[in-house]
Protein backbone atom coordinates (compact mmCIF):
# COMPACT_ATOMS: atom_id res chain seq x y z
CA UNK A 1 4.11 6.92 14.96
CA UNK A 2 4.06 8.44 11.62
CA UNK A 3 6.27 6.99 8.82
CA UNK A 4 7.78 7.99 5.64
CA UNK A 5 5.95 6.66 2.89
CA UNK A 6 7.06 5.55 -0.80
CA UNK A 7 4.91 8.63 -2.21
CA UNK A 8 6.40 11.47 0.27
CA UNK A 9 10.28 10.23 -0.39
CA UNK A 10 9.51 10.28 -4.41
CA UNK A 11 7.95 13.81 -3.93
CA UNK A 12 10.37 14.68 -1.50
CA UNK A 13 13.39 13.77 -3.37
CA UNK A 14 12.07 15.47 -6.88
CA UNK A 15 11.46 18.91 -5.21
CA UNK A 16 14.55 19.19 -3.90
CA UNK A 17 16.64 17.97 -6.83
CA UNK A 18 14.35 20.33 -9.06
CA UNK A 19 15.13 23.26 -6.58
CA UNK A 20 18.41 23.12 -6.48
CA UNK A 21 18.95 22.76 -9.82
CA UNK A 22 16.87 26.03 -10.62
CA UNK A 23 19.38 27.84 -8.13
CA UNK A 24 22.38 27.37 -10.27
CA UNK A 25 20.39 28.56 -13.74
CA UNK A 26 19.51 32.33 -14.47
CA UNK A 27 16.24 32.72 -13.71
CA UNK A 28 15.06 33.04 -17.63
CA UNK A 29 15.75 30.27 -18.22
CA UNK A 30 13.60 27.88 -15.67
CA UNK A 31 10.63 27.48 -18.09
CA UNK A 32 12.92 25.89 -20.71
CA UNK A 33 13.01 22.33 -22.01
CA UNK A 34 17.43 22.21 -20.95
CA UNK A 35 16.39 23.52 -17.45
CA UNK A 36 13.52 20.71 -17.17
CA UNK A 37 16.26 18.42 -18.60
CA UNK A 38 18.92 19.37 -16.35
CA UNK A 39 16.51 18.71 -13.43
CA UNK A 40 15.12 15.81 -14.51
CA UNK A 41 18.64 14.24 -14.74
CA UNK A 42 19.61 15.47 -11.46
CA UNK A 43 16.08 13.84 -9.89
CA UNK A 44 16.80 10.90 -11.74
CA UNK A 45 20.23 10.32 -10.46
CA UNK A 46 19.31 11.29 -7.01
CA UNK A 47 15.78 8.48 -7.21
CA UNK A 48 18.21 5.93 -7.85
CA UNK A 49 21.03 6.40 -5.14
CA UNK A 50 17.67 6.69 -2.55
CA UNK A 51 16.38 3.18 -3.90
CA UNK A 52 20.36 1.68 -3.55
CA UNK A 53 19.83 2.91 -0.23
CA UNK A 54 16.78 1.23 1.05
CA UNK A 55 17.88 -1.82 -0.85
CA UNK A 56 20.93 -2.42 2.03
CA UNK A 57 18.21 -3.32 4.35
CA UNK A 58 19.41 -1.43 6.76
CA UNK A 59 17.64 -0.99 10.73
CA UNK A 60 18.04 2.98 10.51
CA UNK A 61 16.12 3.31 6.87
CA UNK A 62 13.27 0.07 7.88
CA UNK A 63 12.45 2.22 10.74
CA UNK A 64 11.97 5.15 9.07
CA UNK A 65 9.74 3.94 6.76
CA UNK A 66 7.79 1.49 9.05
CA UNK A 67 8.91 -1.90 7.85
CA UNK A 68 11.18 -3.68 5.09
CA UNK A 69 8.32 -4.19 3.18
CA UNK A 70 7.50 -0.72 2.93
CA UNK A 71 11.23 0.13 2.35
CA UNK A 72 10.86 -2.21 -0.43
CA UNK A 73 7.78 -0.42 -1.91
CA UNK A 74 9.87 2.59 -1.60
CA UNK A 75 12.43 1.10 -3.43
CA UNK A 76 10.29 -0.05 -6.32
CA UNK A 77 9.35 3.35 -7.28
CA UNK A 78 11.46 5.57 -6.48
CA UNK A 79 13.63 3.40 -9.56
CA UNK A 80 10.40 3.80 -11.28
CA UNK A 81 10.36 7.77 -11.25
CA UNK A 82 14.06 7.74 -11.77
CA UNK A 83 13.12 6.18 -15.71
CA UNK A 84 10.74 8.71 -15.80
CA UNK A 85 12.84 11.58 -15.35
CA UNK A 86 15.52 10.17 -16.90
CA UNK A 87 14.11 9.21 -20.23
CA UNK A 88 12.88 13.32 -19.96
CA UNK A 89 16.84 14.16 -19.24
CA UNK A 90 17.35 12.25 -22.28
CA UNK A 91 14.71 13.50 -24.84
CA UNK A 92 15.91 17.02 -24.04
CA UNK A 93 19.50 18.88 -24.48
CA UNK A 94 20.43 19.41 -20.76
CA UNK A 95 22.09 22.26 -21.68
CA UNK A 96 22.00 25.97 -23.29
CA UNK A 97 25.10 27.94 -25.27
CA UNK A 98 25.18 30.82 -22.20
CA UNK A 99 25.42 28.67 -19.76
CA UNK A 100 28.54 28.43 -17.71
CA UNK A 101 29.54 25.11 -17.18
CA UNK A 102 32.06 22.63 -15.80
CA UNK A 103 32.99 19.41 -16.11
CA UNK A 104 34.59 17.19 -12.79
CA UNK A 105 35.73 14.19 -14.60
CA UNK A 106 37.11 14.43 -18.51
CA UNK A 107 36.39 11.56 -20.68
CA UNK A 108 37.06 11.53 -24.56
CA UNK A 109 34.35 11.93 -26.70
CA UNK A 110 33.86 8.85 -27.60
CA UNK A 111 33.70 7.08 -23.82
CA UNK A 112 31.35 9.98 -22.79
CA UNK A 113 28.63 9.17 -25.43
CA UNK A 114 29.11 5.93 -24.65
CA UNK A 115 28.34 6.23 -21.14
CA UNK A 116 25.60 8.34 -21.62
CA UNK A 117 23.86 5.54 -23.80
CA UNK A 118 24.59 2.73 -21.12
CA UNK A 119 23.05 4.88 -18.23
CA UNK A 120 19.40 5.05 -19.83
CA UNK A 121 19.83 1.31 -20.43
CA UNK A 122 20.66 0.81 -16.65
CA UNK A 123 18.12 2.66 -15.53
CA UNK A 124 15.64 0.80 -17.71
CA UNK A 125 17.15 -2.42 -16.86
CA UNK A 126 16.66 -1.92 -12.96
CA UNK A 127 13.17 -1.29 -13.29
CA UNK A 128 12.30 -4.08 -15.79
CA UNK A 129 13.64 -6.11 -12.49
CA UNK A 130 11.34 -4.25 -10.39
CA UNK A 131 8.32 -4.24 -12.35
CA UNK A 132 8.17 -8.22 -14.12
CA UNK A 133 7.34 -10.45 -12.08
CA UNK A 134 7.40 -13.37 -14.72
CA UNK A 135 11.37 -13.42 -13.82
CA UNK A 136 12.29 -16.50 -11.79
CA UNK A 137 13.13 -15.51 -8.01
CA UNK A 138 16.68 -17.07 -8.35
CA UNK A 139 16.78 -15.53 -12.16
CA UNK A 140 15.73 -12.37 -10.77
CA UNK A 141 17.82 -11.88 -7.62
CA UNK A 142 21.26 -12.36 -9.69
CA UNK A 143 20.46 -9.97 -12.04
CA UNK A 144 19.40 -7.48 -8.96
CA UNK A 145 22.64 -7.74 -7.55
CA UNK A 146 24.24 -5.84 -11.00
CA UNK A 147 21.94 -2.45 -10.04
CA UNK A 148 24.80 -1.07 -8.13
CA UNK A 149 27.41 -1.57 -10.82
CA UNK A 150 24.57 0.24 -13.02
CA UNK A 151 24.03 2.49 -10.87
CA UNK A 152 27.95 3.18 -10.81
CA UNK A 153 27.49 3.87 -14.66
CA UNK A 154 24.99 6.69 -13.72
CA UNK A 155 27.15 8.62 -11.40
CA UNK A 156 30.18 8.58 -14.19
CA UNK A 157 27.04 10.08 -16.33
CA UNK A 158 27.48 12.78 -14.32
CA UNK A 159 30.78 13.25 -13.27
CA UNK A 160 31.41 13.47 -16.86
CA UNK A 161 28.97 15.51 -18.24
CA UNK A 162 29.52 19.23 -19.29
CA UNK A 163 26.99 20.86 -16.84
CA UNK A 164 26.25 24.08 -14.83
CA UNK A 165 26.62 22.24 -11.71
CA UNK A 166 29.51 22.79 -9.59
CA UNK A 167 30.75 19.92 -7.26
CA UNK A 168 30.78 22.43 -3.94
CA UNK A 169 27.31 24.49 -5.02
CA UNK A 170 24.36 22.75 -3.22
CA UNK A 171 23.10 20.80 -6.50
CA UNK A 172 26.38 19.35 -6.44
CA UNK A 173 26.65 19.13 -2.82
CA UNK A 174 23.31 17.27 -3.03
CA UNK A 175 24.38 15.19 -5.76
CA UNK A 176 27.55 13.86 -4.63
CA UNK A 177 25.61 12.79 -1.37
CA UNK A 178 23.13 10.89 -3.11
CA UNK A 179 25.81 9.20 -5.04
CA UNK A 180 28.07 8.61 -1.98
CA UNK A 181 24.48 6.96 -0.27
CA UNK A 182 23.86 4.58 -2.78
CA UNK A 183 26.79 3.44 -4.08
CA UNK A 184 27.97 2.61 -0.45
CA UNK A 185 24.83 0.69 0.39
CA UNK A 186 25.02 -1.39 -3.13
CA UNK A 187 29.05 -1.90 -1.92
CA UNK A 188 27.76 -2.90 1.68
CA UNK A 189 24.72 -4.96 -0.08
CA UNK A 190 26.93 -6.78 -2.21
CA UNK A 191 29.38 -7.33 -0.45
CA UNK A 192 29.71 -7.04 3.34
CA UNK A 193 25.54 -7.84 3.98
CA UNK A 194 26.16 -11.65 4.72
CA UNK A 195 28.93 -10.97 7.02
CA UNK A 196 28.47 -7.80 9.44
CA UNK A 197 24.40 -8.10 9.60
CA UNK A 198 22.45 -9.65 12.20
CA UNK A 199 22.20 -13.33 11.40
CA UNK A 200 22.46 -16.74 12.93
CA UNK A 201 23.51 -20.75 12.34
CA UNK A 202 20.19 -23.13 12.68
CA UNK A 203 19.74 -26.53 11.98
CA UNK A 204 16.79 -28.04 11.05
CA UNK A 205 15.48 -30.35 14.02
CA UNK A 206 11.51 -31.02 12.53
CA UNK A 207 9.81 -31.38 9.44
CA UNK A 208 6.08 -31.88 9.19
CA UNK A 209 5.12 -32.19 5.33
CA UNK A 210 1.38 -30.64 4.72
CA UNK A 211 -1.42 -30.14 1.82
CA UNK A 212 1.22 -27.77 -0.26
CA UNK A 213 2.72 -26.73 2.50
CA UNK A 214 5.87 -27.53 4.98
CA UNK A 215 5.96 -26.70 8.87
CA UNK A 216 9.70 -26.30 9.67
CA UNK A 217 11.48 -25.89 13.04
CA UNK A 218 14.83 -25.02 13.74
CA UNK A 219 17.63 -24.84 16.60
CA UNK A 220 20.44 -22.54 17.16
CA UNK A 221 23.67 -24.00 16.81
CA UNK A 222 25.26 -21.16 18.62
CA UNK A 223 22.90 -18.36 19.66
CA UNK A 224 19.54 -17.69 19.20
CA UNK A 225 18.15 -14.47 17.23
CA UNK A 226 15.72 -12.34 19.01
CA UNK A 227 12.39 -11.53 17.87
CA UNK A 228 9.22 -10.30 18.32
CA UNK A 229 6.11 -12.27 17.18
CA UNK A 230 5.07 -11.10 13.95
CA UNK A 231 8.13 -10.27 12.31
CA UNK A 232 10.18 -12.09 9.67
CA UNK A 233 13.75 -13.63 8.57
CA UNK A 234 15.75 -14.48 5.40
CA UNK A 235 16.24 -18.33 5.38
CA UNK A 236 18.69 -19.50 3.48
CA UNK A 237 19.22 -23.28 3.49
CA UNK A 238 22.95 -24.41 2.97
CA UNK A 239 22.35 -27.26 0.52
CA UNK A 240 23.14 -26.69 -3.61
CA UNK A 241 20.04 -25.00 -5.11
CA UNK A 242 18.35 -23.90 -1.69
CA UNK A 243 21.17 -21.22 -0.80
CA UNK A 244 18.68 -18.36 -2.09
CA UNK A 245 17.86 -16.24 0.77
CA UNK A 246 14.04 -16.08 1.35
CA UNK A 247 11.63 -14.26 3.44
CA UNK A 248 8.95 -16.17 5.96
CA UNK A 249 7.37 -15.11 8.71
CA UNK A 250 8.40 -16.41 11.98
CA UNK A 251 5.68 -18.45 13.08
CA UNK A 252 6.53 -19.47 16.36
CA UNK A 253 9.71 -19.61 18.51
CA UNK A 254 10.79 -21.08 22.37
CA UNK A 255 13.58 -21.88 23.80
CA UNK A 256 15.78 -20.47 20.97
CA UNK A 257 13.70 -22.58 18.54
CA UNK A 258 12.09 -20.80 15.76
CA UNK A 259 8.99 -22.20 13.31
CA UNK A 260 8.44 -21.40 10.15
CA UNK A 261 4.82 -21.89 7.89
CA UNK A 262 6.38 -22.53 4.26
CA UNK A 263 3.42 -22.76 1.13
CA UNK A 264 4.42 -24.55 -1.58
CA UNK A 265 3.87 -21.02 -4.17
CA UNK A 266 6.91 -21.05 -7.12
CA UNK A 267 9.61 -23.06 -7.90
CA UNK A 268 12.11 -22.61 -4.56
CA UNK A 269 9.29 -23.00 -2.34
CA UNK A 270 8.20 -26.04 -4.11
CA UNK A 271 11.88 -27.27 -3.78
CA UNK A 272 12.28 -26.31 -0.31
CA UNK A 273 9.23 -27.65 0.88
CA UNK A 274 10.47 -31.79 -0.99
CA UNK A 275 13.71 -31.33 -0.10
CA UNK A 276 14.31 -30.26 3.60
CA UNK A 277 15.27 -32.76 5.91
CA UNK A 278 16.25 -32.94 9.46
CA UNK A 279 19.73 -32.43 10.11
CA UNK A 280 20.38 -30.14 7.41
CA UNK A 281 21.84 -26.19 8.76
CA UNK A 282 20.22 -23.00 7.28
CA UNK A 283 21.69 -18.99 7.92
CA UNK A 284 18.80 -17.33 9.53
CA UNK A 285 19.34 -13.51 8.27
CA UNK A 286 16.88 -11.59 11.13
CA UNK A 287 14.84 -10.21 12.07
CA UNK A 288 12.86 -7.79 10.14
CA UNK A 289 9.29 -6.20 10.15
CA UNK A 290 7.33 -3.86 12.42
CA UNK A 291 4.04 -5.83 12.53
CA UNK A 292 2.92 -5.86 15.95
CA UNK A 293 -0.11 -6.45 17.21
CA UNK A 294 -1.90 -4.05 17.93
CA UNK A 295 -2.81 -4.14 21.86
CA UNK A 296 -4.46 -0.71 22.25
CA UNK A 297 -7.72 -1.29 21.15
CA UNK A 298 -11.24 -1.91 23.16
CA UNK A 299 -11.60 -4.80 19.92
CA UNK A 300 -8.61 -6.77 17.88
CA UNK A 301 -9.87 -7.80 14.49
CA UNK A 302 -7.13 -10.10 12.89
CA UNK A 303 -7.47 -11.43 9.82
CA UNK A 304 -5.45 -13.48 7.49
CA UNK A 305 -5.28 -15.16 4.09
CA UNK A 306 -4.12 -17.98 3.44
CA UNK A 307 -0.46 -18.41 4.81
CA UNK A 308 -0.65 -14.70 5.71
CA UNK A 309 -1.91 -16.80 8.83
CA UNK A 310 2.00 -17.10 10.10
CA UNK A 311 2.15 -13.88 12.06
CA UNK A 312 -1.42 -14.53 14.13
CA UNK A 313 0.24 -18.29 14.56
CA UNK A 314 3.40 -15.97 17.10
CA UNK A 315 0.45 -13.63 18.61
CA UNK A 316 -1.43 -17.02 19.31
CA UNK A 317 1.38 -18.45 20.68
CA UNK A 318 3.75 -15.32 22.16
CA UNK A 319 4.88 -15.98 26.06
CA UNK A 320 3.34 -12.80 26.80
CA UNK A 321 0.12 -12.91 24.91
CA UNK A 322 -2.04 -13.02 28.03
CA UNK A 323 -5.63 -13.21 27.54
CA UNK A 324 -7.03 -12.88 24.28
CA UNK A 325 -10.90 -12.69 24.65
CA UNK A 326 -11.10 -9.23 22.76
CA UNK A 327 -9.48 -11.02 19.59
CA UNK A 328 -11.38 -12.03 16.72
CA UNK A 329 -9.24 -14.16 14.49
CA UNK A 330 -10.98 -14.70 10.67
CA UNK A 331 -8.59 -17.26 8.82
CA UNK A 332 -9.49 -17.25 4.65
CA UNK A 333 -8.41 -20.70 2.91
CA UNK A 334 -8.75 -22.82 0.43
CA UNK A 335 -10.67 -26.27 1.47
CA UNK A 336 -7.75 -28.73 0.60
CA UNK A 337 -4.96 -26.48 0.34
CA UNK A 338 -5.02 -24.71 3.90
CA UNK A 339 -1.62 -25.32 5.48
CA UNK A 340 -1.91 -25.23 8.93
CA UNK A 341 -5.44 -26.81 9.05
CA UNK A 342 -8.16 -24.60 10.12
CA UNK A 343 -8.99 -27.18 13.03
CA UNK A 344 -5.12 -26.51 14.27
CA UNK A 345 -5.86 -22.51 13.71
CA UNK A 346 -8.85 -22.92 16.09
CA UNK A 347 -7.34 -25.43 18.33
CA UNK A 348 -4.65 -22.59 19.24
CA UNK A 349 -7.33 -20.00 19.34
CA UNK A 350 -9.22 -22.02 21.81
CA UNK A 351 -6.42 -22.47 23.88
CA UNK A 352 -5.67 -18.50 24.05
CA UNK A 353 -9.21 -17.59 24.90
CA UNK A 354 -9.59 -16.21 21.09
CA UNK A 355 -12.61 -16.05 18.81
CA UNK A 356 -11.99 -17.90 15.74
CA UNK A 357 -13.88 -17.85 12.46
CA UNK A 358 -12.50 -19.65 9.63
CA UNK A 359 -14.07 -18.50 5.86
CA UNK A 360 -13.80 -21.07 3.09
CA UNK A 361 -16.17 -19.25 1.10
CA UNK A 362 -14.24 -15.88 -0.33
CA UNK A 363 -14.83 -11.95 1.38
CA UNK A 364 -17.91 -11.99 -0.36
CA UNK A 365 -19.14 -14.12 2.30
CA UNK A 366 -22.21 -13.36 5.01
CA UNK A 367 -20.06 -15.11 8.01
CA UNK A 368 -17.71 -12.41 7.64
CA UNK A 369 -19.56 -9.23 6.82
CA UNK A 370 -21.97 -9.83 9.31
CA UNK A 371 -19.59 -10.64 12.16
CA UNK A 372 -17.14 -8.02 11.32
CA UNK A 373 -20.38 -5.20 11.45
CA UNK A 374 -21.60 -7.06 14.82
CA UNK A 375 -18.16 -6.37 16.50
CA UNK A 376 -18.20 -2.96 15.10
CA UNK A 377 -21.42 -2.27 16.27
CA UNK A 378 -20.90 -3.39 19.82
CA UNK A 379 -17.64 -1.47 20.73
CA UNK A 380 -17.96 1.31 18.15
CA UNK A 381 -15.94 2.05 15.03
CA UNK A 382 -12.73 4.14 16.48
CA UNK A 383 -12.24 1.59 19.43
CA UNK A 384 -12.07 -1.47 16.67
CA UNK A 385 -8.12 -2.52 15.60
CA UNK A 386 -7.65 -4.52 12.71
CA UNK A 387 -4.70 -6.73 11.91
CA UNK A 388 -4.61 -8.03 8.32
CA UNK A 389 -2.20 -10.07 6.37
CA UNK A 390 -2.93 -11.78 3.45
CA UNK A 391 -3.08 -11.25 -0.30
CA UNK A 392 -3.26 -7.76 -2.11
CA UNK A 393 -7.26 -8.45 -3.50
CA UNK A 394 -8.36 -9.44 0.34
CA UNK A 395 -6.93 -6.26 1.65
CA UNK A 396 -8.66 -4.03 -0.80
CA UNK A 397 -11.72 -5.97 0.17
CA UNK A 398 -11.48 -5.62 3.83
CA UNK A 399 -10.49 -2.14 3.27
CA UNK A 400 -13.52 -1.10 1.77
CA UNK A 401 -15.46 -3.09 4.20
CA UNK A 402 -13.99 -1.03 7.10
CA UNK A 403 -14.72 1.99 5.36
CA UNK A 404 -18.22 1.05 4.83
CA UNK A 405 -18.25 0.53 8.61
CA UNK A 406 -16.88 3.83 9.50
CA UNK A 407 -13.47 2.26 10.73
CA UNK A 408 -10.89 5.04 10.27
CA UNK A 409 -7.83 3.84 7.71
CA UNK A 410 -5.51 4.53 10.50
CA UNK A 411 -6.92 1.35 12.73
CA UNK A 412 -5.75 -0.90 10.03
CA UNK A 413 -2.59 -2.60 10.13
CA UNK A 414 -0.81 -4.65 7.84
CA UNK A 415 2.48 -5.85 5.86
CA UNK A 416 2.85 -5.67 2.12
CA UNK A 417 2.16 -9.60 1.34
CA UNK A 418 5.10 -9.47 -1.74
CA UNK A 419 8.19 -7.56 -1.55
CA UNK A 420 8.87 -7.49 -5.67
């Protein structure tokens, strides 16, 4: 199936704003800085109520775009472009003397320059969240939550702006329905999410304390959430300072129970992983994700890093894996710091009929080149699937390693390993 990707919605977006912008100008006037202004701002505003959009994590847009991760991608640029064009809408008058123009919501003068000024600093606020990743997680997601009050500030930009654009023409047409979009999904972000969406009580039944990691299992108080191995939930633990909502993967889950493999990476996972105890209740926000494994394939290739492993940990372990002879299963680690053990990794593989290779040593490594070409070699390049999750610099690596091989791009599936 074919998905929307973070690169067609930006381009997608910009053309349209820019087109029907040009529709409501003379036609003189298109190669002129206020008509490159003018549809700048309106690609700009339009950028930013697509990102509030695929920030409500909501089923409709992750399917579209192939996974929250993805949609989270999206959402990263698209704010990204939006400070683009908008720092053009703001070099540039936005407007010329012959123009005829209109103006939907009056503000005095004063209030109007005024919010003009505080929507370039939202914009550039939103994407300083996006783009540092030297904020704190808990730091970080409180500011987040102020992008749709921003973003609020941006559509009053415009409403109150003396423009060419009329609200029932198809700029504004196009306008207001980016607006209505985004500032619905901040509203429903902010403030209906933890209610309406699909979520569950667990409580914690099992702790197993690892080398920097924690193994955690948890039962439904009420009802179970469905799932399907490979995809991932929100955990949010209800005890003072481990409330933040957090992605894992969902390791493993039977009889309504569900696993989760935690690392010990940044400050909340170093706190959840000290201070959960059995007996303490978590909200299970779920689930999300369209990594699946992928079945059709003479050869599965899965490969993880580090505790990328989670995912293969539900193929290994799904009901309905069957037999899983064709699999490969590389597992990259750190000696000392691998969390599930390599030996437990290749206990489970044993027990599902899986080949499992575990690499201590970095990509770089012999053990995996060479086994990698030998399976390609035996089935053939197109009939070869490959499953990867792990860190950004291993994917690049195996990437090029496929290519090398002759494995097309398209045979490669994975999830983004960081969402910010």
């Amino acid at each position: 199936m074919k998905y929307l990707n973070s690169s067609s919605a930006v381009i997608g977006i910009t053309a349209i704003s820019f087109a029907v912008t040009l529709a409501e100008i003379p036609r003189e006037d298109w190669l002129t800085l206020s008509a490159l202004s003018l549809a700048s701002g309106v690609a700009a505003l339009a950028l930013m109520g697509a990102a509030a959009l695929l920030g409500g994590r909501l089923k409709t847009v992750e399917s579209i775009f192939g996974g929250l991760d993805r949609v989270y991608l999206a959402h990263k640029w698209l704010a990204v472009w939006a400070l683009v064009f908008a720092s053009v809408h703001f070099a540039f008058p936005a407007l010329l003397q012959h123009w005829e123009t209109v103006t939907i919501v009056t503000l005095p003068r004063f209030y109007m320059r005024l919010v003009r000024q505080l929507s370039l600093l939202a914009l550039g606020f939103i994407v300083l969240l996006a783009l540092n990743r030297k904020i704190p997680y808990h730091r970080w997601r409180l500011l987040h939550k102020l992008s749709g009050p921003l973003f609020a500030i941006v559509v009053l930009h415009w409403l109150s702006f003396r423009n060419p654009i009329e609200l029932a023409s198809p700029a504004g047409v196009w306008l207001t329905a980016m607006a209505v979009l985004g500032l619905a999904a901040a509203a429903y972000k902010l403030l209906l999410y933890r209610f309406v969406s699909t979520h569950a009580e667990y409580r914690v039944v099992q702790t197993n304390q690892g080398q920097g990691g924690l193994h955690l299992e948890l039962a439904p108080v009420d009802h179970p959430i469905p799932f399907k191995p490979g995809q991932f939930g929100f955990i949010s633990i209800k005890e003072d300072g481990l409330r933040e909502p957090h992605p894992f993967t969902i390791a493993s889950g039977r009889n309504g129970h569900v696993h989760f493999v935690i690392r010990d990476l940044g400050d909340y996972t170093h706190k959840l992983t000290r201070e959960t105890t059995v007996g303490m209740h978590a909200d299970i926000y779920a689930p999300f994700g369209r990594f699946h494994r992928p079945v059709h394939g003479e050869r599965e290739v899965w490969i993880a890093g580090g505790v990328g492993i989670s995912p293969f940990l539900a193929w290994l372990t799904a009901e309905d894996a069957g037999d899983l002879s064709r699999v490969t299963l590389f597992y990259f680690f750190t000696p000392g710091r691998e969390f599930p053990s390599a030996a437990r990794v290749g206990e489970l593989a044993e027990r599902a009929n899986a080949q499992f290779v575990p690499i201590s040593s970095g990509p770089s490594t012999p053990g995996f080149s060479e086994r990698l070409e030998s399976i390609v070699r035996e089935v053939g390049a197109p009939n070869v699937q490959v499953a990867f999750c792990g860190p950004k610099g291993l994917l690049e690596h195996v990437r090029k390693e496929l290519r090398r091989l002759g494995v097309p791009d398209s045979n490669l599936h994975f999830e983004y390993f960081e969402f910010r």
